[in-house]
PDB file of N, CA and C in Angstrom:
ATOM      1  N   UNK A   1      77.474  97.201 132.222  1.00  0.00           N
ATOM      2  CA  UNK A   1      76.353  96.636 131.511  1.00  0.00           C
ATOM      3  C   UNK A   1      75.205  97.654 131.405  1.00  0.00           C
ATOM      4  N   UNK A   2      75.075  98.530 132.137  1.00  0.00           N
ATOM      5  CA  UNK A   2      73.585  99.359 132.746  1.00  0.00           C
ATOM      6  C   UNK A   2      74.400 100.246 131.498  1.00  0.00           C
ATOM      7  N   UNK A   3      75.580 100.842 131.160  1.00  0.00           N
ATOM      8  CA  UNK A   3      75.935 101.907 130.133  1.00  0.00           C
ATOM      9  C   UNK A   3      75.386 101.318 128.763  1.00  0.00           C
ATOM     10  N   UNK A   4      75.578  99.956 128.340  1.00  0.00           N
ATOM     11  CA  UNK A   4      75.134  99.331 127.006  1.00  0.00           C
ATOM     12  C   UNK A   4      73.794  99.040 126.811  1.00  0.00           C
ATOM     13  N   UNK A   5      72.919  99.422 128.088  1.00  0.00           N
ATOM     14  CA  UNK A   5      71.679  99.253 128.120  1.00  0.00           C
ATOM     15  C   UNK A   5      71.081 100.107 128.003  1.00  0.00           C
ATOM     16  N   UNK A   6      71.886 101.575 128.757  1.00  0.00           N
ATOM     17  CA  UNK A   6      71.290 102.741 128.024  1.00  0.00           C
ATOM     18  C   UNK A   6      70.875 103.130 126.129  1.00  0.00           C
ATOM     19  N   UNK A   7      72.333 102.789 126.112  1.00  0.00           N
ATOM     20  CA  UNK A   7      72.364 103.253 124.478  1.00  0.00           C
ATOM     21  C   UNK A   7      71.210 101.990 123.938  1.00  0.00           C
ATOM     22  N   UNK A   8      71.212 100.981 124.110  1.00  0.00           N
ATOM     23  CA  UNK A   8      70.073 100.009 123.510  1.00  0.00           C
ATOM     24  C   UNK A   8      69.177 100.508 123.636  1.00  0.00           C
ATOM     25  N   UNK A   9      68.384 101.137 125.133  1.00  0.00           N
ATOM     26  CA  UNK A   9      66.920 101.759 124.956  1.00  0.00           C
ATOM     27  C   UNK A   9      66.990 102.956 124.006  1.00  0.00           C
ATOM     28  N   UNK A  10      67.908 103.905 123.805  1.00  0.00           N
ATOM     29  CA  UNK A  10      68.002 105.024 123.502  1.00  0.00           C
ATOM     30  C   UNK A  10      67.694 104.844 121.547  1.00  0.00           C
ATOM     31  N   UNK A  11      68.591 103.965 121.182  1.00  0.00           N
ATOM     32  CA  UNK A  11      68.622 103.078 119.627  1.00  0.00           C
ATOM     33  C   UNK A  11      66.987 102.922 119.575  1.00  0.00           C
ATOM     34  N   UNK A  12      66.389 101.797 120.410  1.00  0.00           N
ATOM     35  CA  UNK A  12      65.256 101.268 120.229  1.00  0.00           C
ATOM     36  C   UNK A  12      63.991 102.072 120.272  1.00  0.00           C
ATOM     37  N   UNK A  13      64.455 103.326 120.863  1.00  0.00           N
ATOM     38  CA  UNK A  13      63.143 104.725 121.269  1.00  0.00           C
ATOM     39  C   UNK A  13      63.009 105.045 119.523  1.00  0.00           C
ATOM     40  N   UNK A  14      64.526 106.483 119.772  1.00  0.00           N
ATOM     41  CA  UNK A  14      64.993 107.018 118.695  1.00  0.00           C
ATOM     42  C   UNK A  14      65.244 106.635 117.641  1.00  0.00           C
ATOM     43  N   UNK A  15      65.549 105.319 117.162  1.00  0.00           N
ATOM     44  CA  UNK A  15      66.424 104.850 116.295  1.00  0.00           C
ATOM     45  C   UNK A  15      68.089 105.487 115.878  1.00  0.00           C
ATOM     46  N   UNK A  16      68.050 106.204 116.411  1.00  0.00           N
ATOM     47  CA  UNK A  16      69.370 107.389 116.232  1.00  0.00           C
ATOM     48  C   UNK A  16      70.279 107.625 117.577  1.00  0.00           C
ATOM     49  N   UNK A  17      71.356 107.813 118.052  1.00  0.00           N
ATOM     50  CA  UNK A  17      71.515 108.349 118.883  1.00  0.00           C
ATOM     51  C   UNK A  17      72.917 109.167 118.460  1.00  0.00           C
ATOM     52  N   UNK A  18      73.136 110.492 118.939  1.00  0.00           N
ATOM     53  CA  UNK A  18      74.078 111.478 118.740  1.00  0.00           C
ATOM     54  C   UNK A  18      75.274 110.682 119.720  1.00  0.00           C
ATOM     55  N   UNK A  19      76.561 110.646 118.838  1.00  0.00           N
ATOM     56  CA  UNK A  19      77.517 109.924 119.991  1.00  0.00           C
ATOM     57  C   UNK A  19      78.154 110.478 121.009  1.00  0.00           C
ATOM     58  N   UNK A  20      77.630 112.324 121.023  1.00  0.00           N
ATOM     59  CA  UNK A  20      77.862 112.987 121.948  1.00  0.00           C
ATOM     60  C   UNK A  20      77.473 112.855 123.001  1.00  0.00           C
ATOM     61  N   UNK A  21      75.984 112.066 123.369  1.00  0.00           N
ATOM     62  CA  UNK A  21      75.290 111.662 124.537  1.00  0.00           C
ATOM     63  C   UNK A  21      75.989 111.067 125.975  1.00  0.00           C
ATOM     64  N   UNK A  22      76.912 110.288 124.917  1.00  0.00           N
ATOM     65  CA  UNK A  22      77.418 109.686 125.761  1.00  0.00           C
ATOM     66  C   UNK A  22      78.111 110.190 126.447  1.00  0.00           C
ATOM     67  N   UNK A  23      78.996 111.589 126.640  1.00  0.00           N
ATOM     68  CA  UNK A  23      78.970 111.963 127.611  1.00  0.00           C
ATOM     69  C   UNK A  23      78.145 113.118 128.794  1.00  0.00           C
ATOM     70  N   UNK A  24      76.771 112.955 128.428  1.00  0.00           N
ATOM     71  CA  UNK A  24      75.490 112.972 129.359  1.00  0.00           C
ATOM     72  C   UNK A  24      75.034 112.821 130.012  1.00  0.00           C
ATOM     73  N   UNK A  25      73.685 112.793 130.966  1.00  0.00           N
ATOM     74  CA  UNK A  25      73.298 112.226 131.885  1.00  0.00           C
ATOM     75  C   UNK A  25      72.345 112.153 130.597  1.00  0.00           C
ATOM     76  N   UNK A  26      71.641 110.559 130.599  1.00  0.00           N
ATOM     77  CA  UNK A  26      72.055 109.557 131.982  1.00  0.00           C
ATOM     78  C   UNK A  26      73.250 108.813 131.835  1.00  0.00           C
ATOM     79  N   UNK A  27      74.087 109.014 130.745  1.00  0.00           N
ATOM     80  CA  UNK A  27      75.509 107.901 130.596  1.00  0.00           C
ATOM     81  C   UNK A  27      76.430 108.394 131.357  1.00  0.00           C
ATOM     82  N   UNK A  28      76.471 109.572 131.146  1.00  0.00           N
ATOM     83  CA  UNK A  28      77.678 110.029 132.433  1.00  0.00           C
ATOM     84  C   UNK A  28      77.616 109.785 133.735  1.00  0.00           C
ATOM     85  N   UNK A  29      76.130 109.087 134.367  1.00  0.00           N
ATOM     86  CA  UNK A  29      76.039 108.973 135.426  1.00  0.00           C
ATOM     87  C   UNK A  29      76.125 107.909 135.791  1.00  0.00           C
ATOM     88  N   UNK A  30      76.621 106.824 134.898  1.00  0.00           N
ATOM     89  CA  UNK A  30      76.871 105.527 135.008  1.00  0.00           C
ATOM     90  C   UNK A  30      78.916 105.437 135.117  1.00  0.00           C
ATOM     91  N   UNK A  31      79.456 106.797 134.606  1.00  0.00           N
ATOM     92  CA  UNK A  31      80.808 106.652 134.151  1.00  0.00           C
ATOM     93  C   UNK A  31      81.283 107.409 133.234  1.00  0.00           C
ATOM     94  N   UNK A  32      82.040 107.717 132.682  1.00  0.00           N
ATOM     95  CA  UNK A  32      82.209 108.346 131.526  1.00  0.00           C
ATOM     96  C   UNK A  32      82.451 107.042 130.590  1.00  0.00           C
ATOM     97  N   UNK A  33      82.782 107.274 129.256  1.00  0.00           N
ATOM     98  CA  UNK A  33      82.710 106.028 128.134  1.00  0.00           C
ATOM     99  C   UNK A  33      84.267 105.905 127.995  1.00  0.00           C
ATOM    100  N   UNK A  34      85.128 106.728 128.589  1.00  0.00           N
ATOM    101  CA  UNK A  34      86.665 106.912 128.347  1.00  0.00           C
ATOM    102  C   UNK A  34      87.367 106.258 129.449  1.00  0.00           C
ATOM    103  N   UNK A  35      86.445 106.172 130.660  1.00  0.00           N
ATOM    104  CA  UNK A  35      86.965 105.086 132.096  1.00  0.00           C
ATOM    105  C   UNK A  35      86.353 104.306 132.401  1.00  0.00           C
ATOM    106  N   UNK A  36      85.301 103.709 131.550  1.00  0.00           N
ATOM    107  CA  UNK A  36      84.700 102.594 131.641  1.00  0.00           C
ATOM    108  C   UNK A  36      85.189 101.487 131.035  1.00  0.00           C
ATOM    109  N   UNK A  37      85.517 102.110 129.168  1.00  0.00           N
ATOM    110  CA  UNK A  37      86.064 101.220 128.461  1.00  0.00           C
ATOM    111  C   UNK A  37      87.289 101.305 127.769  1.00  0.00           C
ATOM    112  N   UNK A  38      88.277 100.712 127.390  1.00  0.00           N
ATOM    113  CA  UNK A  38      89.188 100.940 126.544  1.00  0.00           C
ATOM    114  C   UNK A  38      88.936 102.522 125.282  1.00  0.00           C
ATOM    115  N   UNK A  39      89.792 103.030 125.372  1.00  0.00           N
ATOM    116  CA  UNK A  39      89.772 103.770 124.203  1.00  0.00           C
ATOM    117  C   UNK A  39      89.261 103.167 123.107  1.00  0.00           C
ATOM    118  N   UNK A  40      89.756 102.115 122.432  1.00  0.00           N
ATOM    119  CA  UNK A  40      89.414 101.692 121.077  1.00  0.00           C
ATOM    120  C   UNK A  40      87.938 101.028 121.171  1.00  0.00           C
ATOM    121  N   UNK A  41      87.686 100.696 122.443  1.00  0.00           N
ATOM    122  CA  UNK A  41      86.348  99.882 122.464  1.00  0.00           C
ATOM    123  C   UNK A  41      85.289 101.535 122.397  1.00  0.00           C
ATOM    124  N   UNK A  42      86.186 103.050 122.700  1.00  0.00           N
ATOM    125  CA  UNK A  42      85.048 103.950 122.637  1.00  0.00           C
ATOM    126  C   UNK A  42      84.857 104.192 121.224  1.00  0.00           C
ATOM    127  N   UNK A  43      85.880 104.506 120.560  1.00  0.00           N
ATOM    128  CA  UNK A  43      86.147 105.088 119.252  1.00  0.00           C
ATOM    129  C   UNK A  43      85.589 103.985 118.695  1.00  0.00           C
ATOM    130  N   UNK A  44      85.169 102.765 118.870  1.00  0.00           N
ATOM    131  CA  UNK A  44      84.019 101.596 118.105  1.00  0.00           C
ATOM    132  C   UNK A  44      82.824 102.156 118.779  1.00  0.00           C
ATOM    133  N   UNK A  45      82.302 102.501 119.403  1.00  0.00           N
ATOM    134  CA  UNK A  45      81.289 103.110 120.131  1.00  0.00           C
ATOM    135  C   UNK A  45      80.361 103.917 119.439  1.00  0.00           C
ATOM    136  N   UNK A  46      81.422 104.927 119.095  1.00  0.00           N
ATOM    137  CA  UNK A  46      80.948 106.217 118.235  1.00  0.00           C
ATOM    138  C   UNK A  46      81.258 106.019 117.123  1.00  0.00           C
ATOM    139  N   UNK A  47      81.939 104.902 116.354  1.00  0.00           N
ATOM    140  CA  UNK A  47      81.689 104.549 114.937  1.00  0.00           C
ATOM    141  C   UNK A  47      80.301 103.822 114.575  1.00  0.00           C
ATOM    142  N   UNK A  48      79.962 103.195 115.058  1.00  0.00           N
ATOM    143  CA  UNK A  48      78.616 102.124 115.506  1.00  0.00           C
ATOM    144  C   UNK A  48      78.145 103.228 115.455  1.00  0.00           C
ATOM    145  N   UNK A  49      77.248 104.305 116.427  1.00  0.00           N
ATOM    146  CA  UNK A  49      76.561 105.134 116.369  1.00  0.00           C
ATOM    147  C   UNK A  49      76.432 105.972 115.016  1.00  0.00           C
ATOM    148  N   UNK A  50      77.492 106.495 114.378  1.00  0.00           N
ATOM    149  CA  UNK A  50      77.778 107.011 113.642  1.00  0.00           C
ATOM    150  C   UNK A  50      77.012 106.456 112.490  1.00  0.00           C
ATOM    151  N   UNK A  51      77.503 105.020 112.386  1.00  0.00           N
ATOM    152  CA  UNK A  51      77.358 103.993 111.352  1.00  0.00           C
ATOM    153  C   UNK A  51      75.537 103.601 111.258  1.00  0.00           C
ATOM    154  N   UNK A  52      75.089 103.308 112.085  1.00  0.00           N
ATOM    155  CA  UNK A  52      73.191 103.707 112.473  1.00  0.00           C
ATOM    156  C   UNK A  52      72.826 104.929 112.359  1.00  0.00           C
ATOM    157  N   UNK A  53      73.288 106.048 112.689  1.00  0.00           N
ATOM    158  CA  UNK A  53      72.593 107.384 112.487  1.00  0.00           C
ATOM    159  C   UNK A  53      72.294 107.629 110.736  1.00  0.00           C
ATOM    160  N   UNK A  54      73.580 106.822 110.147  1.00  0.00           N
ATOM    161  CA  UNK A  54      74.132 107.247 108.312  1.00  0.00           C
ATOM    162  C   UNK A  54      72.821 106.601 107.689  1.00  0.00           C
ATOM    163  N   UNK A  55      72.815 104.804 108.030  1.00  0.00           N
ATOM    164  CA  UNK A  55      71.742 104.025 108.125  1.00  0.00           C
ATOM    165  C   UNK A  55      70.501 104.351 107.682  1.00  0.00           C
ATOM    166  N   UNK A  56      70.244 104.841 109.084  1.00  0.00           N
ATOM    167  CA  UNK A  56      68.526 105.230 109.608  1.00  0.00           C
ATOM    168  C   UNK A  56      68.466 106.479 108.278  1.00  0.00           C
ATOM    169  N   UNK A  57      69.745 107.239 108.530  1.00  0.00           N
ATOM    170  CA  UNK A  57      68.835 108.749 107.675  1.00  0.00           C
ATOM    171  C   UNK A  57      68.567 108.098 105.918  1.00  0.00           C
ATOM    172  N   UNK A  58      69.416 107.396 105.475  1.00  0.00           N
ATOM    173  CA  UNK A  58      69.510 106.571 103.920  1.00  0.00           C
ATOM    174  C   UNK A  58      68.060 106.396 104.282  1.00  0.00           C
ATOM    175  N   UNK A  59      67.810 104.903 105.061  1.00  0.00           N
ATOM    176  CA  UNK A  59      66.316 104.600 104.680  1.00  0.00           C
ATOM    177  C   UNK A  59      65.894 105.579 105.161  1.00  0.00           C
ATOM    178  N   UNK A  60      65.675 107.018 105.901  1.00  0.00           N
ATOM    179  CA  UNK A  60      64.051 107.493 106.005  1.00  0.00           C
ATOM    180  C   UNK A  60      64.197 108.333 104.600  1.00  0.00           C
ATOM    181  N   UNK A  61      65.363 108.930 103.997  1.00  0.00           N
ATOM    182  CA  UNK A  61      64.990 109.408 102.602  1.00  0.00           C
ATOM    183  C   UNK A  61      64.382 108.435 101.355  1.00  0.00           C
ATOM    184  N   UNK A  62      64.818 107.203 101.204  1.00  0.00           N
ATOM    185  CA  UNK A  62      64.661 106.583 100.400  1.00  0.00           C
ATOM    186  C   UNK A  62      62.900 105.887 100.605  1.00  0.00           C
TER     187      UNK A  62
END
């Protein structure tokens, strides 16, 4: 739970987050994202991220 709470503050700061973070401190220090969760629940992880970073950059050009 404390890993999905990271990325929420991180979203809610930044609006953005690189899906590389996640393996970082502070997420790595909760676990890695590959033995915490299912594979497919990561690779949704970093699509989601992906999918908000595309998002955010549309509206700040527009």
């Amino acid at each position: 739970m404390r890993f999905v709470e990271l990325i929420v503050n991180e979203l809610t700061a930044n609006g953005i987050m690189d899906p590389g973070r996640l393996f970082e401190s502070p997420y790595a220090d909760q676990g890695r994202p590959d033995t915490i969760f299912p594979d497919d629940d990561v690779y949704a992880i970093v699509e989601i991220l992906q999918d908000v970073k595309k998002h955010a950059l549309v509206e700040a050009v527009a």
